[in-house]
PDB file of N, CA and C in Angstrom:
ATOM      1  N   UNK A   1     -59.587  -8.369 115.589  1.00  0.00           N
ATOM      2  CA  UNK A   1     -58.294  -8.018 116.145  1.00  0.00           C
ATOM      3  C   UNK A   1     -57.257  -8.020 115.035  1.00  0.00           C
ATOM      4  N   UNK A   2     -56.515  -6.997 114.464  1.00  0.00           N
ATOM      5  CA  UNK A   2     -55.702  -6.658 113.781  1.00  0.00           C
ATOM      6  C   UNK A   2     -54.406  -8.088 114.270  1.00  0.00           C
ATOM      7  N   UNK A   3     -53.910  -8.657 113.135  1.00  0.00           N
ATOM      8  CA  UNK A   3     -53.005  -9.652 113.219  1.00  0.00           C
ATOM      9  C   UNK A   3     -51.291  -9.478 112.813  1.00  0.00           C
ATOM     10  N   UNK A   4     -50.469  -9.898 113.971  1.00  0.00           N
ATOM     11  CA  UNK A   4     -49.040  -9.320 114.101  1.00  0.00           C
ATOM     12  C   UNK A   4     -48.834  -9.730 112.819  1.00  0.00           C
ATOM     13  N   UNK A   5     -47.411  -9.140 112.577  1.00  0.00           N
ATOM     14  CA  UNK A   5     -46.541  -9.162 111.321  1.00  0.00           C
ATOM     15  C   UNK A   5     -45.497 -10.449 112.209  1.00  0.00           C
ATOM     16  N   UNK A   6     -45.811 -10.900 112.920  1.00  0.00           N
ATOM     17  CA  UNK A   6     -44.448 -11.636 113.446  1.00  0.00           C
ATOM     18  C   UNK A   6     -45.172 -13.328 113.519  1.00  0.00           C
ATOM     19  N   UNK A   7     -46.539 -13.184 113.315  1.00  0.00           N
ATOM     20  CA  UNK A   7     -47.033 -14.531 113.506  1.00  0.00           C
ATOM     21  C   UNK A   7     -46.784 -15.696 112.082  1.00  0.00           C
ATOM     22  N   UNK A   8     -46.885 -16.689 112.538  1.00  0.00           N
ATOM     23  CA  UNK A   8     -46.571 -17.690 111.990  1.00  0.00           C
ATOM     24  C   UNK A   8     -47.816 -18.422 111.126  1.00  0.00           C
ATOM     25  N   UNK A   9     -49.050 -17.944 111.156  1.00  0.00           N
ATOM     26  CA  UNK A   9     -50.145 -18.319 110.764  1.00  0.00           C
ATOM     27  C   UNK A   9     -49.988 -18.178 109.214  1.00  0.00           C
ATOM     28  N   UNK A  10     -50.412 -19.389 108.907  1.00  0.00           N
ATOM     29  CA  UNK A  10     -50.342 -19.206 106.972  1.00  0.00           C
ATOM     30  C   UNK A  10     -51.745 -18.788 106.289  1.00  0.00           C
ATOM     31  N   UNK A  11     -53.424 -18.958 107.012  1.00  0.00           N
ATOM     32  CA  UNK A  11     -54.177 -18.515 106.150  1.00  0.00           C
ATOM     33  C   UNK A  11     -54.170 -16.941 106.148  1.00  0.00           C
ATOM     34  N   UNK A  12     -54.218 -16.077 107.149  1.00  0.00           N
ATOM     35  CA  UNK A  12     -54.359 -15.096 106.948  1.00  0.00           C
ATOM     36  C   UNK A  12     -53.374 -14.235 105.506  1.00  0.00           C
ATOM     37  N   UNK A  13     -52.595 -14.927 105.147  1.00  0.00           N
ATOM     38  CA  UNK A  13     -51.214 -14.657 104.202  1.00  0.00           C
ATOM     39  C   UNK A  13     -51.791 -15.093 102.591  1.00  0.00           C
ATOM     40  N   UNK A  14     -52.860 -16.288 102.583  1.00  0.00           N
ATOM     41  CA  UNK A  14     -53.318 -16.499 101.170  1.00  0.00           C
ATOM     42  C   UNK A  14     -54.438 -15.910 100.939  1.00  0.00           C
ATOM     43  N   UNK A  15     -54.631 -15.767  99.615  1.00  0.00           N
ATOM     44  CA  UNK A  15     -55.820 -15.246  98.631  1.00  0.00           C
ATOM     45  C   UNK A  15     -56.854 -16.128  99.218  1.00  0.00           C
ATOM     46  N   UNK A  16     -58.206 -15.764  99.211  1.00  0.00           N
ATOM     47  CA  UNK A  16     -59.183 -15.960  99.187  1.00  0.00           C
ATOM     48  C   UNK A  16     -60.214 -15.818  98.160  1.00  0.00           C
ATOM     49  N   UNK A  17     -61.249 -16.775  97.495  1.00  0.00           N
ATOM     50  CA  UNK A  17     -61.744 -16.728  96.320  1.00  0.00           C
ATOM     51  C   UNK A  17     -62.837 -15.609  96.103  1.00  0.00           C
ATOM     52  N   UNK A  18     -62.969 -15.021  96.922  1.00  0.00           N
ATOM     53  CA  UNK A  18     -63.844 -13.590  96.802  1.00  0.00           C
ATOM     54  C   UNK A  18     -62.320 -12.502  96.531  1.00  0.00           C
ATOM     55  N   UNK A  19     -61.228 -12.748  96.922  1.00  0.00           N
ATOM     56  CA  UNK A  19     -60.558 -11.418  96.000  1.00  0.00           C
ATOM     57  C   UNK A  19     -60.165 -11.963  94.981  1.00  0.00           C
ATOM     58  N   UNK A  20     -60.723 -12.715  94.003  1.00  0.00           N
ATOM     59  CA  UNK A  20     -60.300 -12.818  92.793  1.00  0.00           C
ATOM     60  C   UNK A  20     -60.876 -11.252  91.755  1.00  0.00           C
ATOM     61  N   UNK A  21     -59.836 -10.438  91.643  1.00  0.00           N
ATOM     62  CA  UNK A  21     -60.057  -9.497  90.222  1.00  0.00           C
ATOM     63  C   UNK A  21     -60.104  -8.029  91.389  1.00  0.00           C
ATOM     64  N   UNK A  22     -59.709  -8.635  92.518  1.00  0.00           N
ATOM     65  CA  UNK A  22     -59.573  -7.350  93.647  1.00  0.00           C
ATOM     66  C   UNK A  22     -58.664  -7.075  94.294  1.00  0.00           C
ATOM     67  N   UNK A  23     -57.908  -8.319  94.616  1.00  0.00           N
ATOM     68  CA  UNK A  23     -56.553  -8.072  95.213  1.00  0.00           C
ATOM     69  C   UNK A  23     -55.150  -8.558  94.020  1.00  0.00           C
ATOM     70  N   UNK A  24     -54.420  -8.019  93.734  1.00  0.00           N
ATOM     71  CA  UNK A  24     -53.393  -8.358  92.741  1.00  0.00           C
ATOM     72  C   UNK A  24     -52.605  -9.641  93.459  1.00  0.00           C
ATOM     73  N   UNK A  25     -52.589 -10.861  93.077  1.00  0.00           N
ATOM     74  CA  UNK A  25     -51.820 -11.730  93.726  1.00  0.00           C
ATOM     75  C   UNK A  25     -50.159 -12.068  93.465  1.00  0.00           C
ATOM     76  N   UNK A  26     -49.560 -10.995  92.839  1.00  0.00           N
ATOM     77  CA  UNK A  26     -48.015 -10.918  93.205  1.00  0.00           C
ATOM     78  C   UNK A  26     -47.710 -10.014  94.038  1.00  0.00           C
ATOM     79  N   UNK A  27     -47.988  -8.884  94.033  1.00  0.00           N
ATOM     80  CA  UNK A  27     -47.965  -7.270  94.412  1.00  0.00           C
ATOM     81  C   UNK A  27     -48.242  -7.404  96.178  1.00  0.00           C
ATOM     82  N   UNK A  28     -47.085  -8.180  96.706  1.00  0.00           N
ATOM     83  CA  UNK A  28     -47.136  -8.026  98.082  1.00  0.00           C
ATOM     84  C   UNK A  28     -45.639  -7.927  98.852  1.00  0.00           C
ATOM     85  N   UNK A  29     -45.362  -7.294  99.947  1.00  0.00           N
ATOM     86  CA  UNK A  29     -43.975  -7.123 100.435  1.00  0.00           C
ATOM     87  C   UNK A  29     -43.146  -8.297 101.144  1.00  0.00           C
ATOM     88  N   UNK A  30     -41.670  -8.364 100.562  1.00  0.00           N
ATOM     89  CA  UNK A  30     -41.272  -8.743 101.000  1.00  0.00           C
ATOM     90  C   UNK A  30     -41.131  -9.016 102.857  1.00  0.00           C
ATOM     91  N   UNK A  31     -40.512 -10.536 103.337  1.00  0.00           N
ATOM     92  CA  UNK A  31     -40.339 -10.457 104.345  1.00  0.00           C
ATOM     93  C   UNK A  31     -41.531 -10.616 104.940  1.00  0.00           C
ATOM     94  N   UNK A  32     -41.743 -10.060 106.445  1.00  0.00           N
ATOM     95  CA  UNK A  32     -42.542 -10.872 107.532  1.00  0.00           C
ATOM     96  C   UNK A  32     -43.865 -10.045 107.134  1.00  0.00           C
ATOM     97  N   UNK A  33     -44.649  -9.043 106.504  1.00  0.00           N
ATOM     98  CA  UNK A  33     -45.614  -8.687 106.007  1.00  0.00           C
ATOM     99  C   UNK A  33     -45.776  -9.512 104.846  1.00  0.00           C
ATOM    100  N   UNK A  34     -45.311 -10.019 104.318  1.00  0.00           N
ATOM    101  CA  UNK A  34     -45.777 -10.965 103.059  1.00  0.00           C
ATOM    102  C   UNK A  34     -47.389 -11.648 102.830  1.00  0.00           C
ATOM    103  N   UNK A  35     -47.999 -11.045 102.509  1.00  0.00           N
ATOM    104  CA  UNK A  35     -49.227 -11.808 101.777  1.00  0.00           C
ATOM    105  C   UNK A  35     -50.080 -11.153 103.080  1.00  0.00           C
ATOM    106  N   UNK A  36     -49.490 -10.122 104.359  1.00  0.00           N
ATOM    107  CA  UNK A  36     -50.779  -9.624 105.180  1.00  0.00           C
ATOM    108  C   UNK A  36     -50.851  -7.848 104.118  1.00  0.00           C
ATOM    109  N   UNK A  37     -50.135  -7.625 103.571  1.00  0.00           N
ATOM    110  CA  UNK A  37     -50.259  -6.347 103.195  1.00  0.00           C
ATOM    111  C   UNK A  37     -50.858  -6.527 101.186  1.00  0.00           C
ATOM    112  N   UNK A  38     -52.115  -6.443 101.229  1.00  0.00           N
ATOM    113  CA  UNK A  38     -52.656  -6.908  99.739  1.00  0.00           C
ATOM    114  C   UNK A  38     -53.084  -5.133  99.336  1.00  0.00           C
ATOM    115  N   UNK A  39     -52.743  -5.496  98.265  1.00  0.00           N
ATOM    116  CA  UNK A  39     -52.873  -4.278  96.728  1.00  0.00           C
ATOM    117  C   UNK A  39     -53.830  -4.306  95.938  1.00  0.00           C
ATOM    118  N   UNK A  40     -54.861  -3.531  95.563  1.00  0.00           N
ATOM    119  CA  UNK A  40     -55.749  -3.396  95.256  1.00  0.00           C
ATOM    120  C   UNK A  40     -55.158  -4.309  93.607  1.00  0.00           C
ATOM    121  N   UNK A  41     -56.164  -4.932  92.491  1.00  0.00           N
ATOM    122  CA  UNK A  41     -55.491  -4.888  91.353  1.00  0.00           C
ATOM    123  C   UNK A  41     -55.466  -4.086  90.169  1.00  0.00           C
ATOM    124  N   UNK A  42     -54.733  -4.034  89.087  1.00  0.00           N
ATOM    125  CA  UNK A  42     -54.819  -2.769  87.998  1.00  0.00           C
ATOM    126  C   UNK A  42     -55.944  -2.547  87.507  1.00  0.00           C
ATOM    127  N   UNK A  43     -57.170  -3.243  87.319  1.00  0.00           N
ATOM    128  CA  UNK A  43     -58.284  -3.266  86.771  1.00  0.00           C
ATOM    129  C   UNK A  43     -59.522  -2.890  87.533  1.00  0.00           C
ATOM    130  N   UNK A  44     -58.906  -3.117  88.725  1.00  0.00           N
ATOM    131  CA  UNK A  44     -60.318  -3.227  89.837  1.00  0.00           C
ATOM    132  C   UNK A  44     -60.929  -1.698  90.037  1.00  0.00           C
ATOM    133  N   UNK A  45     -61.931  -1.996  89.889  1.00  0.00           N
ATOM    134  CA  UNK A  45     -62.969  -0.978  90.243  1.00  0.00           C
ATOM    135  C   UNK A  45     -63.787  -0.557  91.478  1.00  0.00           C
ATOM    136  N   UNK A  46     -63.662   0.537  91.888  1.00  0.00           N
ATOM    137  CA  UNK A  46     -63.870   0.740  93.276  1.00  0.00           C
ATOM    138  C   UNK A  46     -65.452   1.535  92.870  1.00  0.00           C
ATOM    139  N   UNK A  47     -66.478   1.590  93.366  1.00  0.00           N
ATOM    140  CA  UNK A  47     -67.337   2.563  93.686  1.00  0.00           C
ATOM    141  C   UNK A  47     -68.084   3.269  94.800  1.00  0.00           C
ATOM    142  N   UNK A  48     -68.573   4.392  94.438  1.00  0.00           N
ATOM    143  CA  UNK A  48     -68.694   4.604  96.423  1.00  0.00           C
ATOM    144  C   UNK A  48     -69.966   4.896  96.444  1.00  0.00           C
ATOM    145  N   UNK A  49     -70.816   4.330  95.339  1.00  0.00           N
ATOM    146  CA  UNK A  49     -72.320   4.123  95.463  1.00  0.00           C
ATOM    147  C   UNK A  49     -72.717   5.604  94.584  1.00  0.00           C
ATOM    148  N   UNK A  50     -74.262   5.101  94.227  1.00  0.00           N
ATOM    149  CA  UNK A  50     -74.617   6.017  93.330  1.00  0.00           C
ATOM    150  C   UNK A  50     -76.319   6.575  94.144  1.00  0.00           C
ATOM    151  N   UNK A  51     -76.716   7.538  93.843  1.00  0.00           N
ATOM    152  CA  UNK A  51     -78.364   7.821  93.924  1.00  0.00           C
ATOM    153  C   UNK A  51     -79.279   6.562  93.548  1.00  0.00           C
ATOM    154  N   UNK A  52     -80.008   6.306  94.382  1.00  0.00           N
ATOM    155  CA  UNK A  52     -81.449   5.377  93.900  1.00  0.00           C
ATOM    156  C   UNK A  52     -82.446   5.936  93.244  1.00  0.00           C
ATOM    157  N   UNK A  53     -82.773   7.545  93.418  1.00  0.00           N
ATOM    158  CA  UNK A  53     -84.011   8.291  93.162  1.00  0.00           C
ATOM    159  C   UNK A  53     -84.176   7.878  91.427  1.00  0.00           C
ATOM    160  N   UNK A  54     -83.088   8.401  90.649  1.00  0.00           N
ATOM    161  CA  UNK A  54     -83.601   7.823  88.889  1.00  0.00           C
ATOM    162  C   UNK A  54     -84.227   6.261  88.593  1.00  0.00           C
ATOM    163  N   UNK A  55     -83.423   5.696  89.196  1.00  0.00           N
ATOM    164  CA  UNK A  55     -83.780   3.712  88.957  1.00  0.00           C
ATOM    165  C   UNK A  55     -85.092   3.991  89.249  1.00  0.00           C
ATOM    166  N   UNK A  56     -85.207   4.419  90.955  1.00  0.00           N
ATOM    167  CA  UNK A  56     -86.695   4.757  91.115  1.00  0.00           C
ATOM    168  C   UNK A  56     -87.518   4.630  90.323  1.00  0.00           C
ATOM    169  N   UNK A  57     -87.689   5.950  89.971  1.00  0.00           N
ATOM    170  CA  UNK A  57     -88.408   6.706  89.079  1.00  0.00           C
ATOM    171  C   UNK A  57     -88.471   5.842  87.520  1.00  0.00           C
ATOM    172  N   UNK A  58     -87.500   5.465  87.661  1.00  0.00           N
ATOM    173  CA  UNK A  58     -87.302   4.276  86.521  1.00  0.00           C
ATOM    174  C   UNK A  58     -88.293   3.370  86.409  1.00  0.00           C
ATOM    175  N   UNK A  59     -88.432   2.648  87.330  1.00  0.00           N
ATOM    176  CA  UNK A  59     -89.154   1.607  87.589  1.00  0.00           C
ATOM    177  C   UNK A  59     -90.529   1.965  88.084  1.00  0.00           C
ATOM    178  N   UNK A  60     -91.002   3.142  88.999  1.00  0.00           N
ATOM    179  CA  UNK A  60     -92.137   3.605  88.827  1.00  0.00           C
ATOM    180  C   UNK A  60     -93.169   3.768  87.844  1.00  0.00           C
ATOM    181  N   UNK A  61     -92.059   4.592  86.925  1.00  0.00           N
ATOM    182  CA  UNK A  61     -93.216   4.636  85.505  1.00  0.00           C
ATOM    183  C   UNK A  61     -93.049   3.258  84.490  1.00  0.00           C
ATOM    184  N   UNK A  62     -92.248   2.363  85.185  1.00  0.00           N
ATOM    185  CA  UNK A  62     -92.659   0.875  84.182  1.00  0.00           C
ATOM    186  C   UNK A  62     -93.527  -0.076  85.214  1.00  0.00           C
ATOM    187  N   UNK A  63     -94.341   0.472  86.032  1.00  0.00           N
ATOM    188  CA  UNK A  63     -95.476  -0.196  86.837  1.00  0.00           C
ATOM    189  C   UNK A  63     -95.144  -0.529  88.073  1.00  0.00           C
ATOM    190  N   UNK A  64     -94.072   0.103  88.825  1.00  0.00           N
ATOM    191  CA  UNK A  64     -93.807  -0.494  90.279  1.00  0.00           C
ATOM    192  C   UNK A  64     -94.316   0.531  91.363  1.00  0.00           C
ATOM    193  N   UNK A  65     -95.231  -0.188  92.436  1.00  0.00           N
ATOM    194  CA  UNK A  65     -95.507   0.505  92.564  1.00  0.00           C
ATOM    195  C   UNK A  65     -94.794   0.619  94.436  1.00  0.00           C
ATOM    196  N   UNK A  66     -95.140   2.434  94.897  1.00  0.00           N
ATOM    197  CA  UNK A  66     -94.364   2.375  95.653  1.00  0.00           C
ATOM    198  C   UNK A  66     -94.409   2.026  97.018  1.00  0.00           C
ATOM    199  N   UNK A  67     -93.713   1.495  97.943  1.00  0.00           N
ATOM    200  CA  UNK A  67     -93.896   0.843  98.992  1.00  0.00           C
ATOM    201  C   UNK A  67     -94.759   1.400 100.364  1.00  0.00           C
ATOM    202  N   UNK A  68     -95.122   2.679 100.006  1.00  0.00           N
ATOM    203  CA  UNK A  68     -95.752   3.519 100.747  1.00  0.00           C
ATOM    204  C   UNK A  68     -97.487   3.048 100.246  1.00  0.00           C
ATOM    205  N   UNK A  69     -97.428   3.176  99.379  1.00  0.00           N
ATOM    206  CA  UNK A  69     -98.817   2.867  98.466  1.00  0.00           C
ATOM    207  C   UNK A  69     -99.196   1.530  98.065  1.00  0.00           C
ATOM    208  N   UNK A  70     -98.518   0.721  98.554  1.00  0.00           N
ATOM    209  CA  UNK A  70     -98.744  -0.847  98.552  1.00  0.00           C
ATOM    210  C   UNK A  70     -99.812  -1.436  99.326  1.00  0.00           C
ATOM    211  N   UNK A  71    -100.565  -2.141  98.903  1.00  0.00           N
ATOM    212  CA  UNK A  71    -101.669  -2.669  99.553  1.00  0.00           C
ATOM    213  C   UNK A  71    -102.077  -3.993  99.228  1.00  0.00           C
ATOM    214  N   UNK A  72    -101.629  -5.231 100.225  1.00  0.00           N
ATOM    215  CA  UNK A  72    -101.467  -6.357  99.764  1.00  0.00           C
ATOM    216  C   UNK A  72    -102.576  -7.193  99.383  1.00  0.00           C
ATOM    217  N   UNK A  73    -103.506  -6.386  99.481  1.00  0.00           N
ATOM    218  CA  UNK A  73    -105.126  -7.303  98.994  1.00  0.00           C
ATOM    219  C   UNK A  73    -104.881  -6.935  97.531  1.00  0.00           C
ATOM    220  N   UNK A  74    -104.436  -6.118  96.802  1.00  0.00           N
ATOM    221  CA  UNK A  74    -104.335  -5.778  95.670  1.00  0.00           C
ATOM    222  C   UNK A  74    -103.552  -6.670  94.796  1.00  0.00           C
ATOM    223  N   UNK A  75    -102.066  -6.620  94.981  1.00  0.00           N
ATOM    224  CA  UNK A  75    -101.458  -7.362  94.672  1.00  0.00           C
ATOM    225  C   UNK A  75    -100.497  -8.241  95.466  1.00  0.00           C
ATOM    226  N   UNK A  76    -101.356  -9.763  95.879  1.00  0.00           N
ATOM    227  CA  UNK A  76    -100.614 -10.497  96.869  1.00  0.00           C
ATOM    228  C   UNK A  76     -99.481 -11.466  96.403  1.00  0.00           C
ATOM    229  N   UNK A  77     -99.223 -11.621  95.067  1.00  0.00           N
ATOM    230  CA  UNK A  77     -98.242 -12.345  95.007  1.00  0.00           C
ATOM    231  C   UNK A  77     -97.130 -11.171  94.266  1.00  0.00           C
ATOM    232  N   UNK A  78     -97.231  -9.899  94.709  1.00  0.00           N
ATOM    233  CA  UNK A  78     -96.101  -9.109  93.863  1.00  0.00           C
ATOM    234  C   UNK A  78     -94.941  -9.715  94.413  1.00  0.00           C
ATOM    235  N   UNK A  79     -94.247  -8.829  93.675  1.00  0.00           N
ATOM    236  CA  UNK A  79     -92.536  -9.435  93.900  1.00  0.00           C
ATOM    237  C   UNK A  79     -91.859  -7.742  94.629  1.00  0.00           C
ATOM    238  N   UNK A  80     -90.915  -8.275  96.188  1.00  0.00           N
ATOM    239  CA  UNK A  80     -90.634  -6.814  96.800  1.00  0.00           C
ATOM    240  C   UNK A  80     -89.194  -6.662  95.492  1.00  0.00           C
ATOM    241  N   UNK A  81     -89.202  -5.319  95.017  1.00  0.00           N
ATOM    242  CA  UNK A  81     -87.727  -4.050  94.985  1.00  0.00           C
ATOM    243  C   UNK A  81     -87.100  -3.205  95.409  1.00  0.00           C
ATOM    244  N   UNK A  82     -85.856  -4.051  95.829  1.00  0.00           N
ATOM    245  CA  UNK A  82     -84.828  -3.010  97.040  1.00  0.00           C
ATOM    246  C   UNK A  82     -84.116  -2.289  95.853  1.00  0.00           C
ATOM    247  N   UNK A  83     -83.712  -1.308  96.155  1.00  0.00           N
ATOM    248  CA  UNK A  83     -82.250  -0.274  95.754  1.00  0.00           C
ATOM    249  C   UNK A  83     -81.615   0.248  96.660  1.00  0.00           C
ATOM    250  N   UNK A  84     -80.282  -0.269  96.542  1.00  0.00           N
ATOM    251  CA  UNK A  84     -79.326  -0.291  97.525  1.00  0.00           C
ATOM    252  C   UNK A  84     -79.528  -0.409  98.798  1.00  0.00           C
ATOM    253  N   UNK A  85     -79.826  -1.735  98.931  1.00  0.00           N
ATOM    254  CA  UNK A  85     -80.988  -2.477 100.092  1.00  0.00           C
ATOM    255  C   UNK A  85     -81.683  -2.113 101.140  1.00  0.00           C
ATOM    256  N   UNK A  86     -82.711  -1.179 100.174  1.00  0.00           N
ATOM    257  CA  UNK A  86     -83.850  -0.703 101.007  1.00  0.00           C
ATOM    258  C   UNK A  86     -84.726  -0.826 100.222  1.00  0.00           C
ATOM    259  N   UNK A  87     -86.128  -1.631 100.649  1.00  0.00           N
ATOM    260  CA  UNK A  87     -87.508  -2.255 100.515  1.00  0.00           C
ATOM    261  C   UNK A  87     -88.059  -0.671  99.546  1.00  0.00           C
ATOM    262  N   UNK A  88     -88.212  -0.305  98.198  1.00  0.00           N
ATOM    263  CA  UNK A  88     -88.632   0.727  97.892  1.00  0.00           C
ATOM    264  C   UNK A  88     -90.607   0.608  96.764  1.00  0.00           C
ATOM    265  N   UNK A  89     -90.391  -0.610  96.789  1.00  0.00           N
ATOM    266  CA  UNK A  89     -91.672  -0.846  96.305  1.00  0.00           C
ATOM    267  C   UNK A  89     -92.033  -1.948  95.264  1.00  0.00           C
ATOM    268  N   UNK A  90     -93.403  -2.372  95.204  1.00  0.00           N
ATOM    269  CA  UNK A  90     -93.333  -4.010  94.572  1.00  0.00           C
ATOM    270  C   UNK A  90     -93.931  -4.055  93.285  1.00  0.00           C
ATOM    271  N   UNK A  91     -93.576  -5.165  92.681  1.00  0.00           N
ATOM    272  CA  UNK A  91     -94.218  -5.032  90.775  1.00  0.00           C
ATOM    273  C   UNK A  91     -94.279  -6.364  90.883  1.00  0.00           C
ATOM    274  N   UNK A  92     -95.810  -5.899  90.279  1.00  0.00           N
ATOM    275  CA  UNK A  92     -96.685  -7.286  89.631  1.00  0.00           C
ATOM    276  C   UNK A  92     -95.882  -8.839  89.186  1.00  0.00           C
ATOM    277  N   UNK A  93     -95.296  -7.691  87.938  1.00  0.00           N
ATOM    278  CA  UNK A  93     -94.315  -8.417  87.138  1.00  0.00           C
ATOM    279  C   UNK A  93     -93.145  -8.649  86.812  1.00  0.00           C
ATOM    280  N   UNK A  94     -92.409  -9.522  87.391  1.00  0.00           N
ATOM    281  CA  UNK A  94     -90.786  -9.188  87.865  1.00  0.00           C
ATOM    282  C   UNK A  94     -90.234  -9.595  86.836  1.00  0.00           C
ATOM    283  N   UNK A  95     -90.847 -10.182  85.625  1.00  0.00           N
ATOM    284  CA  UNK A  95     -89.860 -10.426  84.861  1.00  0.00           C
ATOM    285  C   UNK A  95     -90.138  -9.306  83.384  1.00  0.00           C
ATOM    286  N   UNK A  96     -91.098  -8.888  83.388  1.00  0.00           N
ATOM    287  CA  UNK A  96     -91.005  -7.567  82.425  1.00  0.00           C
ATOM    288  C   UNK A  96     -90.573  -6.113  82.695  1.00  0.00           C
ATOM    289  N   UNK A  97     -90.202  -6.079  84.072  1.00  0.00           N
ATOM    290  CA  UNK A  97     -89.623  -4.845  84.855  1.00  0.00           C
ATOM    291  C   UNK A  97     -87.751  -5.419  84.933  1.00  0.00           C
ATOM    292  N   UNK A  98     -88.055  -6.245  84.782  1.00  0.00           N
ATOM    293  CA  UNK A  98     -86.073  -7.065  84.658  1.00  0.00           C
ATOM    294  C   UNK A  98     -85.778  -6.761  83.261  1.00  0.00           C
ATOM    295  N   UNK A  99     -86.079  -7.385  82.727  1.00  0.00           N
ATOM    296  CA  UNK A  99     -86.252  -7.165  81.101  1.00  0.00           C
ATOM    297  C   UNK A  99     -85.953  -5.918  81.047  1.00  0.00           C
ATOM    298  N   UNK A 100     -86.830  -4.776  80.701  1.00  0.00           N
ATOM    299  CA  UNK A 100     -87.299  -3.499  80.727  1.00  0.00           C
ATOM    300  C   UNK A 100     -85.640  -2.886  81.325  1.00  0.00           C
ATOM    301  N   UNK A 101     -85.169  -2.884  82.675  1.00  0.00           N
ATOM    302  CA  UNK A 101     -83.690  -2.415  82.942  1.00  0.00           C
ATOM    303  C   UNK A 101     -82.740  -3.216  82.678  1.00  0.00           C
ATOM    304  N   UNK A 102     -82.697  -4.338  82.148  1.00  0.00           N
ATOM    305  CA  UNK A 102     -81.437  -4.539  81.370  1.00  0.00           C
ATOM    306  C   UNK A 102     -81.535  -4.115  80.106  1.00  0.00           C
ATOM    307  N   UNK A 103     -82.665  -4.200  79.409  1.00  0.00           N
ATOM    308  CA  UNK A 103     -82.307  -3.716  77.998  1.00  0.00           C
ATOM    309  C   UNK A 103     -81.812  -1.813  78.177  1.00  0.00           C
ATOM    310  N   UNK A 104     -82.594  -1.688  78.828  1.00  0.00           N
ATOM    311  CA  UNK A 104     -82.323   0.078  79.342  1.00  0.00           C
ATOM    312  C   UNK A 104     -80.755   0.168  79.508  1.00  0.00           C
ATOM    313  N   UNK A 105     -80.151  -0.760  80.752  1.00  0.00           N
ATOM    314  CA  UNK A 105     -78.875  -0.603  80.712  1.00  0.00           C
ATOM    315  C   UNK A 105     -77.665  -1.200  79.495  1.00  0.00           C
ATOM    316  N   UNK A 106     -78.518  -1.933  79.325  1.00  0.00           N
ATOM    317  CA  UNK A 106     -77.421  -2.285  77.732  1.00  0.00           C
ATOM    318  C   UNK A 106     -77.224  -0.846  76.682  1.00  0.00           C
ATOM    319  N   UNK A 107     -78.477  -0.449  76.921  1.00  0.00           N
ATOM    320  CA  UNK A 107     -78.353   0.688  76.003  1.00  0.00           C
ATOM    321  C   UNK A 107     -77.836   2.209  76.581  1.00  0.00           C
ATOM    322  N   UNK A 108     -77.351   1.851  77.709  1.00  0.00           N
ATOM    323  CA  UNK A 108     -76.537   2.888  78.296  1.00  0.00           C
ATOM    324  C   UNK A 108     -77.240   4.270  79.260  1.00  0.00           C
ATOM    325  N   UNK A 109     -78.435   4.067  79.136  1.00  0.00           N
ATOM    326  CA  UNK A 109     -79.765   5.011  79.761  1.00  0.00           C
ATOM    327  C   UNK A 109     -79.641   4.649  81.348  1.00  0.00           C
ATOM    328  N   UNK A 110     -79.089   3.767  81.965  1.00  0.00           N
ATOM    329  CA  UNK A 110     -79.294   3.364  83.114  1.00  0.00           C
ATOM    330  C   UNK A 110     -76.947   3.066  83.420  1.00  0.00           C
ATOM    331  N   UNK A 111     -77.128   3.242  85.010  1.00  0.00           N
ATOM    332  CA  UNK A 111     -75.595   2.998  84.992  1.00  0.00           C
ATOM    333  C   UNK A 111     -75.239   1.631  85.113  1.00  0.00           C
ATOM    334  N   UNK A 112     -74.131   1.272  84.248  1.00  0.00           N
ATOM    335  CA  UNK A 112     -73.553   0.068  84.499  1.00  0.00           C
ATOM    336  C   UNK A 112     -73.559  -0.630  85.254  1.00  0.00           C
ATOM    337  N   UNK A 113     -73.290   0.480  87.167  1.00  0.00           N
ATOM    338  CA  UNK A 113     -73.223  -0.547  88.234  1.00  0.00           C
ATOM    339  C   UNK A 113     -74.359  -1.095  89.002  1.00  0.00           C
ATOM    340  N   UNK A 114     -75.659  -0.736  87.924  1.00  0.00           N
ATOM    341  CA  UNK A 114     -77.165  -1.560  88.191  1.00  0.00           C
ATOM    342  C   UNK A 114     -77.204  -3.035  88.263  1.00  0.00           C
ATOM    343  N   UNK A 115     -77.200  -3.331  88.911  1.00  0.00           N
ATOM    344  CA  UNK A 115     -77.505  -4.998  88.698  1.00  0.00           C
ATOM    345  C   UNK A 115     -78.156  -5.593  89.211  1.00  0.00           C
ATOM    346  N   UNK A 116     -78.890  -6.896  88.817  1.00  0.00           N
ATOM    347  CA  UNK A 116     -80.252  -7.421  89.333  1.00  0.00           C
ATOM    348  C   UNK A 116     -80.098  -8.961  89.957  1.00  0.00           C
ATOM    349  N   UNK A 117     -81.043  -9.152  91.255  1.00  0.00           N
ATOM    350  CA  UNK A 117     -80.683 -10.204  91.748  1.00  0.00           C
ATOM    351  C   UNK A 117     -82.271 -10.537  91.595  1.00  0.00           C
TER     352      UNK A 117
END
């Protein structure tokens, strides 16, 4: 439920530690909107998502294999890989396929907003 400009409630009005480096914490209006109307900040980066198919393919030809073709008598302790959280297929070895795309993305072959959990 969208919250009046006339209420008296003080959390909805402070920062919260997830908008740190997202919401600008001066850059709000005077008066009874104060601290409900937040501003993106000068630095912050917005994205509106990228293709999975290259990472894919990325990770295919460094041994992952794909979730269609998975067969767990084969490899039962693989490790699952989502992209952009969908189950797309599992590798043996999760820490030489980690390896393998960060050094890739350090070196600029892969996009920045790749990141690994």
């Amino acid at each position: 439920t969208p919250i009046g400009r006339d209420g008296k409630l003080a959390k909805p009005r402070q920062l919260h530690n997830t908008h740190w480096g997202l919401v600008c914490p001066a850059e709000t209006p005077e008066g009874q909107a104060c601290g409900l109307v937040k501003n993106l900040s000068l630095m912050c980066y917005v994205s509106v998502g990228s293709p999975g198919e290259p990472l894919i393919d990325f990770m295919v030809s460094r041994g992952m294999e794909v979730v269609e073709e998975y067969e767990p008598t084969r490899y039962p302790h693989a490790t699952k890989v989502f992209v952009n959280g969908s189950w797309v297929g599992v590798h043996p070895e999760p820490r030489a396929l980690v390896n393998s795309v960060l050094e890739t993305r350090r070196k600029s072959y892969l996009q920045f907003e790749v990141s690994l959990v």
